[in-house]
N, C-alpha and C. Protein backbone atom coordinates (compact mmCIF):
# COMPACT_ATOMS: atom_id res chain seq x y z
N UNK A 1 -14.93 -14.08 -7.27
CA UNK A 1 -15.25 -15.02 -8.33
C UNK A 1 -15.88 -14.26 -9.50
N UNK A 2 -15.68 -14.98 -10.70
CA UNK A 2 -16.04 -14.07 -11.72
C UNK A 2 -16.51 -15.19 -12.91
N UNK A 3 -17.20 -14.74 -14.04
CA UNK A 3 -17.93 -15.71 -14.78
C UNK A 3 -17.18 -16.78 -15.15
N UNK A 4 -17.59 -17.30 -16.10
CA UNK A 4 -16.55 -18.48 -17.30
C UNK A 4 -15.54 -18.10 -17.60
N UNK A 5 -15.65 -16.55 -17.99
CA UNK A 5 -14.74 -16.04 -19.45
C UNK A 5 -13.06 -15.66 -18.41
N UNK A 6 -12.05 -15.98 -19.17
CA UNK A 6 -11.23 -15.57 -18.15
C UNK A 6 -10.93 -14.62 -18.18
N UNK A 7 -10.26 -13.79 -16.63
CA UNK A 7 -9.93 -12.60 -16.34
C UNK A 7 -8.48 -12.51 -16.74
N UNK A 8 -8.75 -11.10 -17.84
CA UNK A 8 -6.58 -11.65 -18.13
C UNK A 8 -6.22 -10.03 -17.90
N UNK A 9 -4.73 -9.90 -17.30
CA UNK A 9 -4.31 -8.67 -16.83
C UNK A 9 -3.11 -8.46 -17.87
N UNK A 10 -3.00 -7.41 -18.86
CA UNK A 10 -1.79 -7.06 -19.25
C UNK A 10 -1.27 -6.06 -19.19
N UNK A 11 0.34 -6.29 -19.01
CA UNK A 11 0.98 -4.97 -18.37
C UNK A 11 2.04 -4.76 -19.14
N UNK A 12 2.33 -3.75 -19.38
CA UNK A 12 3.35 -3.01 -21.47
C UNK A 12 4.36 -2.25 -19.99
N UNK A 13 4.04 -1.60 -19.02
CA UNK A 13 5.10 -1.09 -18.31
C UNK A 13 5.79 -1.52 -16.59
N UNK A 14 4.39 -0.92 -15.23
CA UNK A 14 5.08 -0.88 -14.34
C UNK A 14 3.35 -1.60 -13.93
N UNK A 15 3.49 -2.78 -12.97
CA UNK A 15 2.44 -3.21 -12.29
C UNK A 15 2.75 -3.62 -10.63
N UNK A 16 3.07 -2.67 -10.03
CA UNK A 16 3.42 -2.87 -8.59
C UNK A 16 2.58 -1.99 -7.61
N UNK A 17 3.02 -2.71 -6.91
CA UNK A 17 2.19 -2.21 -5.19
C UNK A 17 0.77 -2.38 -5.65
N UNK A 18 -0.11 -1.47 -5.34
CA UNK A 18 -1.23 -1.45 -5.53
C UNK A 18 -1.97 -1.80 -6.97
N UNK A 19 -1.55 -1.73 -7.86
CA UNK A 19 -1.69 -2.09 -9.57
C UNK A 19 -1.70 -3.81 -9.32
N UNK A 20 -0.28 -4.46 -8.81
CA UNK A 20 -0.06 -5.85 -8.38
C UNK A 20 -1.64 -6.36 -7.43
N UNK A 21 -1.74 -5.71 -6.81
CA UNK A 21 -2.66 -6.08 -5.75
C UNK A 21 -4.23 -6.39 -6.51
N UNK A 22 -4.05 -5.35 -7.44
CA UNK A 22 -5.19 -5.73 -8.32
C UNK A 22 -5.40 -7.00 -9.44
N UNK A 23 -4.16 -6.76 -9.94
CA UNK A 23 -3.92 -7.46 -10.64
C UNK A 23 -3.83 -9.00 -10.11
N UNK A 24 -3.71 -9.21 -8.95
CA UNK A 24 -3.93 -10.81 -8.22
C UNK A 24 -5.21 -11.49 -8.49
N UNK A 25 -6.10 -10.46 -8.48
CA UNK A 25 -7.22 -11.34 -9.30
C UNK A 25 -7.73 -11.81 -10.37
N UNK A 26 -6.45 -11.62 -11.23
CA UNK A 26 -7.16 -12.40 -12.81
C UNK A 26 -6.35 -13.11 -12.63
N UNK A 27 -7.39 -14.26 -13.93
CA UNK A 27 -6.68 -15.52 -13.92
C UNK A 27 -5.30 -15.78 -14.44
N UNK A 28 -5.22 -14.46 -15.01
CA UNK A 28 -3.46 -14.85 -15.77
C UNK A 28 -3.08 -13.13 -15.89
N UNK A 29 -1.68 -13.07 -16.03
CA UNK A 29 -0.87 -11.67 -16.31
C UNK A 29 -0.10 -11.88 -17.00
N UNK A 30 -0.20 -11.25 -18.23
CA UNK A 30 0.76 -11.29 -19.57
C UNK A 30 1.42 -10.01 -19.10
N UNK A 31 2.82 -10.15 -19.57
CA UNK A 31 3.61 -9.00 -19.10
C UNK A 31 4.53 -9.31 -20.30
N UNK A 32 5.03 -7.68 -20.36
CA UNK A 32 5.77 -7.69 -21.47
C UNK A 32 7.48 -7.89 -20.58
N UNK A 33 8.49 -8.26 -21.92
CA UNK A 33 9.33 -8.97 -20.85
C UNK A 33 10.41 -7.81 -20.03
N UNK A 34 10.30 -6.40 -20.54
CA UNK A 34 11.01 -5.43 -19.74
C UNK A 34 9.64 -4.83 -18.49
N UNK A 35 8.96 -5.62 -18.24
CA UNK A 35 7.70 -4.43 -17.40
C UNK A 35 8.45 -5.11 -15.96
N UNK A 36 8.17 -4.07 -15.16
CA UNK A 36 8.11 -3.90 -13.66
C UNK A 36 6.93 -4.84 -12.73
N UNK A 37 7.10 -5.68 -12.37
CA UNK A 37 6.12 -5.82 -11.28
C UNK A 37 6.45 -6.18 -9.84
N UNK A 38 5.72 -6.53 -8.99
CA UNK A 38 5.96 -6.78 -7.74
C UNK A 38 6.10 -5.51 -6.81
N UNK A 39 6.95 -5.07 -5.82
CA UNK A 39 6.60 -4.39 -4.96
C UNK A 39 5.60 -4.57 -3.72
N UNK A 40 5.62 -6.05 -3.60
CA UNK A 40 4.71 -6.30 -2.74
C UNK A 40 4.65 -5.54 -1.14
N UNK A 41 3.84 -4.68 -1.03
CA UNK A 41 4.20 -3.73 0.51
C UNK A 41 3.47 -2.86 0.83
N UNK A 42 3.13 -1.75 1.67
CA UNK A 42 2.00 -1.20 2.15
C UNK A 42 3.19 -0.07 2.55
N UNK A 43 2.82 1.32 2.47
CA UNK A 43 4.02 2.47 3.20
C UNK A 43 2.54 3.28 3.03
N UNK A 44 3.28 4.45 4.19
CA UNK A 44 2.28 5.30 4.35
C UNK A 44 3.18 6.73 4.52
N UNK A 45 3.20 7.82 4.19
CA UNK A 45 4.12 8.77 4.29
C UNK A 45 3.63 9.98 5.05
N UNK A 46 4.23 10.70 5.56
CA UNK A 46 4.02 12.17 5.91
C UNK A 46 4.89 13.09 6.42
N UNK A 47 4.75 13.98 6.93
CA UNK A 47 5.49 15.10 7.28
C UNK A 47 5.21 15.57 8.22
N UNK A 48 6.15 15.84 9.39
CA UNK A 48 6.03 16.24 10.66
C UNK A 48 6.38 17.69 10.73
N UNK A 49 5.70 18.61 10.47
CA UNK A 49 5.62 20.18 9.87
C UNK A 49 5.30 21.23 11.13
N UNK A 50 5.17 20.50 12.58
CA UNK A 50 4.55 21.17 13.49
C UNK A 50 5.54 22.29 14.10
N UNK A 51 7.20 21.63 13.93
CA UNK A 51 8.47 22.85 14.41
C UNK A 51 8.71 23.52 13.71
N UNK A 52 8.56 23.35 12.46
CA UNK A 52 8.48 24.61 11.51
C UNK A 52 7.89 25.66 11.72
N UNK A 53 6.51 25.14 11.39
CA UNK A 53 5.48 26.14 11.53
C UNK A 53 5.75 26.80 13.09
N UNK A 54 6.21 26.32 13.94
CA UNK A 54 6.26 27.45 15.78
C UNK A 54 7.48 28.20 15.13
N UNK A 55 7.98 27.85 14.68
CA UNK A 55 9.91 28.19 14.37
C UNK A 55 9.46 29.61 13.46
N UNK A 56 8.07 29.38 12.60
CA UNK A 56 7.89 30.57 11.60
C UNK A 56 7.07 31.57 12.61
N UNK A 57 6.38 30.94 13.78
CA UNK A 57 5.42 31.50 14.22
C UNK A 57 4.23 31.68 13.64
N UNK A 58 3.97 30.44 13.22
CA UNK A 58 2.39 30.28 12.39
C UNK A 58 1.68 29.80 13.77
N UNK A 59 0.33 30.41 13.77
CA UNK A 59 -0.27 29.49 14.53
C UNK A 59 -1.53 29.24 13.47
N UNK A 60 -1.71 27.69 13.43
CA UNK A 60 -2.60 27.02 12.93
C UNK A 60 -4.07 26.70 13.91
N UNK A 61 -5.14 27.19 12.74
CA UNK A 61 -6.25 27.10 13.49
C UNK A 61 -7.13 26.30 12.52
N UNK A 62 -8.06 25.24 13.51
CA UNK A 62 -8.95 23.90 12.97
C UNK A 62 -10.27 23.80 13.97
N UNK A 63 -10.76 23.83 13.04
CA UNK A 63 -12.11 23.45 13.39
C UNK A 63 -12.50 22.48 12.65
N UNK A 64 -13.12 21.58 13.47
CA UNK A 64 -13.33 20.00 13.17
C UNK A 64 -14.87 20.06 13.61
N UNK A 65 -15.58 18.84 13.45
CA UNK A 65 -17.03 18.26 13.59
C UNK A 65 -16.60 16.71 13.99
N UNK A 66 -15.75 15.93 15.07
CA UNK A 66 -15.73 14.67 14.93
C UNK A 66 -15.85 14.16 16.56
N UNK A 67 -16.37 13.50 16.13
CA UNK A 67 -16.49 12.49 17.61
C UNK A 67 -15.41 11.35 18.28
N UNK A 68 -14.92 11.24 17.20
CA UNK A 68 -13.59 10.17 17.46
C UNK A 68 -12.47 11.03 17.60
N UNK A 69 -11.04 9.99 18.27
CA UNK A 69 -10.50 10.91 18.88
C UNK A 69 -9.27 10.42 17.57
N UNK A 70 -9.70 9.66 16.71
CA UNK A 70 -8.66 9.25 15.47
C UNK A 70 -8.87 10.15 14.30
N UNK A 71 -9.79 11.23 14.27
CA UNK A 71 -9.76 12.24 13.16
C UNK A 71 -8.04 12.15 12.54
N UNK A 72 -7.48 12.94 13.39
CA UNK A 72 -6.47 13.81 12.75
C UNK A 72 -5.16 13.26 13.61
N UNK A 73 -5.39 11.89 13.70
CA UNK A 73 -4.12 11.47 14.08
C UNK A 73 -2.55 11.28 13.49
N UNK A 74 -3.24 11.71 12.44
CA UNK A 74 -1.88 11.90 11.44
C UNK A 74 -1.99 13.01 10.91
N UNK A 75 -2.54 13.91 11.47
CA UNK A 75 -2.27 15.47 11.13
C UNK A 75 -0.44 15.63 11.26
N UNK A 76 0.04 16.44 9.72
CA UNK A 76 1.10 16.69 9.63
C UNK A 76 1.47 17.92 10.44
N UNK A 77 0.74 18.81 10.95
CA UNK A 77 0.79 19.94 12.01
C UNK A 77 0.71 19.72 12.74
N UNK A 78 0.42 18.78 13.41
CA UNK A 78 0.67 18.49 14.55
C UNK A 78 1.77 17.97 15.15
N UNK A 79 1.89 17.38 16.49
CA UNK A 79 3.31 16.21 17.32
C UNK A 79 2.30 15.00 16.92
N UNK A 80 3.45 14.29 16.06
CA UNK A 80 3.23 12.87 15.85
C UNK A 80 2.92 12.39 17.97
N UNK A 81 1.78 11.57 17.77
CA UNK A 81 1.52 10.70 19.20
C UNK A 81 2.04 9.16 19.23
N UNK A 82 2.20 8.75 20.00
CA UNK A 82 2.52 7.01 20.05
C UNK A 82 0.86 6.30 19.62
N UNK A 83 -0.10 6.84 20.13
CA UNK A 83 -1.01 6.64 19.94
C UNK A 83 -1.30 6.48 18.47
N UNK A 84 -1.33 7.44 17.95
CA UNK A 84 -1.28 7.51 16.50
C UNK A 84 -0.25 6.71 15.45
N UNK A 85 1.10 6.76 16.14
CA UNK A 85 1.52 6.33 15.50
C UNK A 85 1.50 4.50 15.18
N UNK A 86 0.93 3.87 16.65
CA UNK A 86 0.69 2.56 16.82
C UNK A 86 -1.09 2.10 16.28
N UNK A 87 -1.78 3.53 16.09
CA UNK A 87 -2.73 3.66 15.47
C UNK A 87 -2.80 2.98 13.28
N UNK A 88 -1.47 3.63 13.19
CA UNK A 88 -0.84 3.66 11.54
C UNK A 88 -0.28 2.64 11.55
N UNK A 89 0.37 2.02 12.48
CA UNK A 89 1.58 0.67 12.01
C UNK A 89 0.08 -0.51 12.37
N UNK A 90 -1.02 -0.37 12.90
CA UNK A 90 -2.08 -1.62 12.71
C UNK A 90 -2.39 -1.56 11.58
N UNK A 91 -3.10 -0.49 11.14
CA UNK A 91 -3.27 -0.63 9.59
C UNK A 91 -2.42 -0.80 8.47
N UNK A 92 -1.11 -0.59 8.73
CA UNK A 92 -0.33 -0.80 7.38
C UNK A 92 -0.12 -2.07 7.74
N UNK A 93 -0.23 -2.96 9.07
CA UNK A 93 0.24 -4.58 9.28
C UNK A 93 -0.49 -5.34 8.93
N UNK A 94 -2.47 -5.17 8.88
CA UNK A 94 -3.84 -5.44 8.44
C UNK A 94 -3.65 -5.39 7.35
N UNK A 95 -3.65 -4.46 6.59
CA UNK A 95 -3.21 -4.16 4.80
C UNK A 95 -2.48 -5.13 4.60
N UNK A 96 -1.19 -4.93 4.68
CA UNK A 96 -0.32 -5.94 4.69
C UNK A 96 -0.16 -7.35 4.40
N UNK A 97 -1.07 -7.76 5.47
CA UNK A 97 -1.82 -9.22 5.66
C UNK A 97 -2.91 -9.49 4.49
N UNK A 98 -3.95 -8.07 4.10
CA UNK A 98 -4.56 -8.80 3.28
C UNK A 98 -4.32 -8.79 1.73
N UNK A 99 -3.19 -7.78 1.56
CA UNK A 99 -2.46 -8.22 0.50
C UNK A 99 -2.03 -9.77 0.11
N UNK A 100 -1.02 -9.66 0.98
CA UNK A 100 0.00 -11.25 1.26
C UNK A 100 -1.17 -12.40 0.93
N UNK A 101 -2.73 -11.86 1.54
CA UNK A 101 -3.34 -13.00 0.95
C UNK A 101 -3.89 -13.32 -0.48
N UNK A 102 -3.91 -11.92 -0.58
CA UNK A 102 -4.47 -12.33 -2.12
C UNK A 102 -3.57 -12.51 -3.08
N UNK A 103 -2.23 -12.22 -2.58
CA UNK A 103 -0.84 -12.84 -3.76
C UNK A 103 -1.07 -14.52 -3.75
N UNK A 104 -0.82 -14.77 -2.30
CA UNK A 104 -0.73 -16.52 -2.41
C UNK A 104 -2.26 -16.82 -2.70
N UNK A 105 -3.41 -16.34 -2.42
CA UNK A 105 -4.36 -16.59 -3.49
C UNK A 105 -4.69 -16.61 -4.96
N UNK A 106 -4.06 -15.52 -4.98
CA UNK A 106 -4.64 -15.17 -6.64
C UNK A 106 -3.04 -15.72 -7.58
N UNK A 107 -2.07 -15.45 -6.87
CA UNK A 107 -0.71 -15.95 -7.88
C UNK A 107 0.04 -17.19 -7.16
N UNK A 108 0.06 -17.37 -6.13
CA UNK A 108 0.73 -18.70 -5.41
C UNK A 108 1.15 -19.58 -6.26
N UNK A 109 0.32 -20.20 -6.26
CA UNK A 109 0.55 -21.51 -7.84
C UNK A 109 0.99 -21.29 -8.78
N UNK A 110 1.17 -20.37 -9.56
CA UNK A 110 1.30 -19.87 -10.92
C UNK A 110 3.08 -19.31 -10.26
N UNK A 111 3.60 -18.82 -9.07
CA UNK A 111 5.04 -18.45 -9.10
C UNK A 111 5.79 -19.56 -8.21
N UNK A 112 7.15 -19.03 -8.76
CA UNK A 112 7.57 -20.03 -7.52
C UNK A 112 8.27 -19.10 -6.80
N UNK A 113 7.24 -19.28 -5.63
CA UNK A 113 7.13 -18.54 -4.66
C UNK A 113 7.95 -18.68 -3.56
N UNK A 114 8.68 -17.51 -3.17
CA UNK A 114 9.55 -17.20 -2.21
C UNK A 114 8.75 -16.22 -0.90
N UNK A 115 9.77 -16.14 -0.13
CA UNK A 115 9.08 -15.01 0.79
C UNK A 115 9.43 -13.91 0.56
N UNK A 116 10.73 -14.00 -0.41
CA UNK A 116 11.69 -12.63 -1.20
C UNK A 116 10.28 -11.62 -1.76
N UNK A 117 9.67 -12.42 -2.63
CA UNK A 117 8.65 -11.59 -3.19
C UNK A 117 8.02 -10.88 -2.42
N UNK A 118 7.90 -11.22 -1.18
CA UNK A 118 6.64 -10.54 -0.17
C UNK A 118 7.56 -9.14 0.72
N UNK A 119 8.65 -8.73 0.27
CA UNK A 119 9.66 -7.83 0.33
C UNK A 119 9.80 -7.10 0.09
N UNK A 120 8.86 -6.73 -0.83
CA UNK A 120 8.52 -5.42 -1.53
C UNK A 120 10.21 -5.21 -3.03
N UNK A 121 10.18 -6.39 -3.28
CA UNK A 121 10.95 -6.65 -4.63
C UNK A 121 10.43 -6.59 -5.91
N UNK A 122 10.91 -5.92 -6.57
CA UNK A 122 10.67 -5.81 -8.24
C UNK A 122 11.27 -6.58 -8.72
N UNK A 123 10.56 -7.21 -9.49
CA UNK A 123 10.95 -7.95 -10.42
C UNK A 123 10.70 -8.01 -12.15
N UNK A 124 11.37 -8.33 -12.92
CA UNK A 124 11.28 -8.12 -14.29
C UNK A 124 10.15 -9.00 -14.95
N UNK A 125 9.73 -8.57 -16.13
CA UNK A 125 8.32 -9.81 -16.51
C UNK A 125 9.09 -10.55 -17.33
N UNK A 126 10.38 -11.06 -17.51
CA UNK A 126 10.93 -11.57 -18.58
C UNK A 126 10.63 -13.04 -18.08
């Protein structure tokens, strides 16, 4: 929540994924009519670099300070784990979720709203 004065978002180019997400909380979004928005979606990327590096004969050395066993579960030198990896798909599904809420919070009413949008679709501001 925010004072009287209204919160207004304007966007001259690209307002997606995370920009969008922000942008759900003002009261209005002026967009110019060629700008980008939407992208509604959560991705997380990396690189599985660990056969390389044996293949070059690197051996990689780490020294850590952690008590949890989720430090470096997405260490790119390493073997991706199931662990880890079911570790990453909770949080991008959590994210996810609390995106999705603050679209149908903050824009619901104001679009006419599909589930297309929640698809990670661009759409034009025209």
């Amino acid at each position: 929540e925010h004072s009287q004065v209204p919160l207004l978002c304007f966007v001259e180019d690209h307002c997606c994924s995370g920009a969008y997400f922000v942008a759900c909380a003002c009261d209005e979004i002026l967009v110019d009519e060629v700008s980008v928005l939407g992208s509604i979606g959560v991705i997380t990327e990396s690189f599985g670099i660990d056969q390389a590096l044996e293949n070059l004969g690197v051996d990689r050395r780490v020294q850590t300070n952690t008590a949890g066993r989720w430090k470096g579960a997405n260490d790119p030198f390493s073997k991706e784990t199931l662990d880890g990896r079911a570790q990453t798909q909770f949080l991008l599904d959590r994210t996810f979720s609390h995106f999705e809420e603050s679209v149908r919070a903050g824009r619901g009413d104001r679009l006419m709203f599909t589930e297309a949008k929640l698809e990670a679709k661009m759409l034009l501001g025209e």
